[in-house]
C-alpha atoms as a PDB file:
ATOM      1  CA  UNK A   1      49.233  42.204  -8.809  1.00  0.00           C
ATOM      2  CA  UNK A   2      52.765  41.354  -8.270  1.00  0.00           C
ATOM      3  CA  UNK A   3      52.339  40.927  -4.616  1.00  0.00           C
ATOM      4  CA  UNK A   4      48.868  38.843  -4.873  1.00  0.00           C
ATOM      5  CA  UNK A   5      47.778  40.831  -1.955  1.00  0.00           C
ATOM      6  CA  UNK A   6      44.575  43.171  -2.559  1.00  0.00           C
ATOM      7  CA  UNK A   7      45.044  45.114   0.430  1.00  0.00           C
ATOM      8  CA  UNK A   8      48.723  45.655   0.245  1.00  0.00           C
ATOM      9  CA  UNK A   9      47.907  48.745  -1.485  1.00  0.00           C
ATOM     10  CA  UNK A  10      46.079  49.865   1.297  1.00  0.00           C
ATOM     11  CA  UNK A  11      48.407  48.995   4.255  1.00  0.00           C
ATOM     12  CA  UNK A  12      49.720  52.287   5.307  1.00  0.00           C
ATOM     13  CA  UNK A  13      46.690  53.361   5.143  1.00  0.00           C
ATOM     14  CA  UNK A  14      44.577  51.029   6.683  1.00  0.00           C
ATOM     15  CA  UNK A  15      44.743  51.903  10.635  1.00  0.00           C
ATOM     16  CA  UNK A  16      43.793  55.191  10.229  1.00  0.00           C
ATOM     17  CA  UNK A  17      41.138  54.497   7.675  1.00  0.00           C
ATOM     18  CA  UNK A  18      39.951  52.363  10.705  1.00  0.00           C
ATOM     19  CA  UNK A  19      40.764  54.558  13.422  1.00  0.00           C
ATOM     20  CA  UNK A  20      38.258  57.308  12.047  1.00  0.00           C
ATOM     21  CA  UNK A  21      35.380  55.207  11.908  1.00  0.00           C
ATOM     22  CA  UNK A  22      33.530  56.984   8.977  1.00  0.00           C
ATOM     23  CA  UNK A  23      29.927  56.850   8.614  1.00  0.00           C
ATOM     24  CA  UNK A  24      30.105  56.761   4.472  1.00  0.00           C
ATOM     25  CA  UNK A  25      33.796  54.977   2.497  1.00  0.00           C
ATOM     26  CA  UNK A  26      33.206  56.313  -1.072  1.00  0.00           C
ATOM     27  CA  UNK A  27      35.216  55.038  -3.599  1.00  0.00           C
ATOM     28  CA  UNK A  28      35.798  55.827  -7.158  1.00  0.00           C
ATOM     29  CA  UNK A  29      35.957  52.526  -9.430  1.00  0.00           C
ATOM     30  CA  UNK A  30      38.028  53.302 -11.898  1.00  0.00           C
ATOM     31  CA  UNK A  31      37.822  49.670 -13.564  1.00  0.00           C
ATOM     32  CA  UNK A  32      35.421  46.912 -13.760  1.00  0.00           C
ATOM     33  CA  UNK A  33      35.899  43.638 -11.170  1.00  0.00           C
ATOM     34  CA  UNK A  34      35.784  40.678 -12.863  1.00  0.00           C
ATOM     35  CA  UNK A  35      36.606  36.835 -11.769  1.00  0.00           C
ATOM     36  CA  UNK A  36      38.406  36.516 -14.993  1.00  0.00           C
ATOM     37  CA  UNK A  37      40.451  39.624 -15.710  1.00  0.00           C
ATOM     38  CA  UNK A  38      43.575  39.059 -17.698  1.00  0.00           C
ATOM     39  CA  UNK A  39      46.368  41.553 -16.568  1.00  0.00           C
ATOM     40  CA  UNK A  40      47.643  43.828 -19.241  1.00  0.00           C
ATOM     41  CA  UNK A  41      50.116  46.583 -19.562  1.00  0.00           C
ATOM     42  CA  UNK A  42      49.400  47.979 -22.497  1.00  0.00           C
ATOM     43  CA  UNK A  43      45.999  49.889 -24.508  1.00  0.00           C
ATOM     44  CA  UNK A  44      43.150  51.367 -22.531  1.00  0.00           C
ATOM     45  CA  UNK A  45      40.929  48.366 -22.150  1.00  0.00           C
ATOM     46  CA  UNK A  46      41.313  46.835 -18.902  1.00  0.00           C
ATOM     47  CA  UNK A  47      39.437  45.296 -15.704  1.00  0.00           C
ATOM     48  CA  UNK A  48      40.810  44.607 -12.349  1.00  0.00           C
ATOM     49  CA  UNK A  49      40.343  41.080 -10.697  1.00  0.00           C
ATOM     50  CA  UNK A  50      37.264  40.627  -8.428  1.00  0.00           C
ATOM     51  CA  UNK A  51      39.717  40.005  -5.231  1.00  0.00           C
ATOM     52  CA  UNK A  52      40.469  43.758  -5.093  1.00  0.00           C
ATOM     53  CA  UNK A  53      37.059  43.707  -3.308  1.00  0.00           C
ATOM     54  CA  UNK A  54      38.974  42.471  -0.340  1.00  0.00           C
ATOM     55  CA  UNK A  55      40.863  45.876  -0.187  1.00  0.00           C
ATOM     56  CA  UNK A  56      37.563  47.857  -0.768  1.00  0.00           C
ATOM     57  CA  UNK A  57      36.186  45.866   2.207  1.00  0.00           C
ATOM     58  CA  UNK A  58      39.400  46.333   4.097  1.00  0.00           C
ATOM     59  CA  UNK A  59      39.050  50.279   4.016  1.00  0.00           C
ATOM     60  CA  UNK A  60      35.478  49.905   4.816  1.00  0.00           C
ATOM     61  CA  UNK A  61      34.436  51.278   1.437  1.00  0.00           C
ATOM     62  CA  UNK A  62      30.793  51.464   1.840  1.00  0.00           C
ATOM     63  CA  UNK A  63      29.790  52.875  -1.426  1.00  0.00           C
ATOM     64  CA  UNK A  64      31.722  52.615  -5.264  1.00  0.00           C
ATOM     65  CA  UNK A  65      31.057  54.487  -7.799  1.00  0.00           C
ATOM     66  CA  UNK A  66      31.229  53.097 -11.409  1.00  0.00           C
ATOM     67  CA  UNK A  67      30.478  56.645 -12.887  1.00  0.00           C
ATOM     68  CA  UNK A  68      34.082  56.604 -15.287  1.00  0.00           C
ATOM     69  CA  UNK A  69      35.523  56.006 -18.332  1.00  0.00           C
ATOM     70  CA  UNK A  70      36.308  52.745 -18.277  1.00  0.00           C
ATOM     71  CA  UNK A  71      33.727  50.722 -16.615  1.00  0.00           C
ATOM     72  CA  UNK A  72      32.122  50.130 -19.866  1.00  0.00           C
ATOM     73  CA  UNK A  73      35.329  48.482 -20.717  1.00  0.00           C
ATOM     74  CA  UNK A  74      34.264  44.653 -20.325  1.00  0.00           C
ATOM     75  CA  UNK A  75      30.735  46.069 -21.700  1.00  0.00           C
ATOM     76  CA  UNK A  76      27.117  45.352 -19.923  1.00  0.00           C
ATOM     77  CA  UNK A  77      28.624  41.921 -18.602  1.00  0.00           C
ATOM     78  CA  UNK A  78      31.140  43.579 -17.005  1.00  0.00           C
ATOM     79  CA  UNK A  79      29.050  46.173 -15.059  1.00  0.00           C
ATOM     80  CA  UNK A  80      26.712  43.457 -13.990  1.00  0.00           C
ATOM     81  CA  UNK A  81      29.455  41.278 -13.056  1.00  0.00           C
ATOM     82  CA  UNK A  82      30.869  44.171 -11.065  1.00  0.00           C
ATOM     83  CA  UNK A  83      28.169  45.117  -9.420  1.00  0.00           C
ATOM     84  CA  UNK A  84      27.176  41.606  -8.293  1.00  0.00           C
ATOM     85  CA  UNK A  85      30.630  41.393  -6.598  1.00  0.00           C
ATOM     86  CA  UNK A  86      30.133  44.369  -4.783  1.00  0.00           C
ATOM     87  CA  UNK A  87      26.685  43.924  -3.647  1.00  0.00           C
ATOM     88  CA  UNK A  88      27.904  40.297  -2.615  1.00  0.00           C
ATOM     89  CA  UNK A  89      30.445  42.402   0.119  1.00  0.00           C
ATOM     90  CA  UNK A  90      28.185  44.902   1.038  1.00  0.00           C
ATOM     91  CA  UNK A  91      29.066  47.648  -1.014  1.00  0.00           C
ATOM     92  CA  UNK A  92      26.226  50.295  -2.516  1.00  0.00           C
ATOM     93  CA  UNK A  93      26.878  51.117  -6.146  1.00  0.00           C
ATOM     94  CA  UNK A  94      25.897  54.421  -7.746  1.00  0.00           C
ATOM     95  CA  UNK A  95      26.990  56.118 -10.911  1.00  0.00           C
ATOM     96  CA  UNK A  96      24.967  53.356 -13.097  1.00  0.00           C
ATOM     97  CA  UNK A  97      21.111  53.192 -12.382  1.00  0.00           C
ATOM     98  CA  UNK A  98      20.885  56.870 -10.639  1.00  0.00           C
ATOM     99  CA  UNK A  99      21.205  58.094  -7.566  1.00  0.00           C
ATOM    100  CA  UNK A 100      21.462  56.318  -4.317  1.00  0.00           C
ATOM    101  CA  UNK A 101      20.154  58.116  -1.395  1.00  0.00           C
ATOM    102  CA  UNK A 102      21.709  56.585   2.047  1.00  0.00           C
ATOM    103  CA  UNK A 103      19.431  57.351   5.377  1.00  0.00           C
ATOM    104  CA  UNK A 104      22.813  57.894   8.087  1.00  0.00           C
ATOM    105  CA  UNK A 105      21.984  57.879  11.857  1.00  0.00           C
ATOM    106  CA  UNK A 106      18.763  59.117  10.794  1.00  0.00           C
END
């Protein structure tokens, strides 16, 4: 947040994310993603901002899972609104509406 950079988190990481050319990126989503997420440092209620999809794109996360604690945080709105933002980068979702079955070089 600090650093307004959503990959910087990922940086050290990133080439050999890249290098290894993964059929399936699965990420845990730990927060919702949402255009107007306040920061906060305190309490348990809390969102990230909808740019951190860059980073998730930047690692080639293919699918996110919003299976957690908190992505109820921001309530239905929030899921929505999270999901839309990932299915706008190309990101599969699972952990919400059941399973999601992937068909991978056949």
């Amino acid at each position: 947040l600090n650093r307004n950079d959503p990959i910087w988190p990922y940086k050290n990481v990133l080439s050999r994310i890249r290098e290894l050319k993964p059929d399936i990126t699965f990420a845990n989503l730990e927060t919702p993603l949402l255009h107007d997420c306040l920061p906060t440092t305190e309490g348990m209620v809390f969102c990230g901002s909808d740019r951190n999809v860059a980073g998730l794109k930047a690692i080639n996360v293919t699918v996110a899972s919003l299976a957690n604690n908190h992505a109820g945080n921001h309530a239905v709105n929030g899921v929505t609104e999270t999901i839309t933002h990932l299915h706008e980068n190309g990101i599969d979702v699972t952990g919400v509406h059941g399973p999601l079955i992937k068909n991978i070089r056949g």
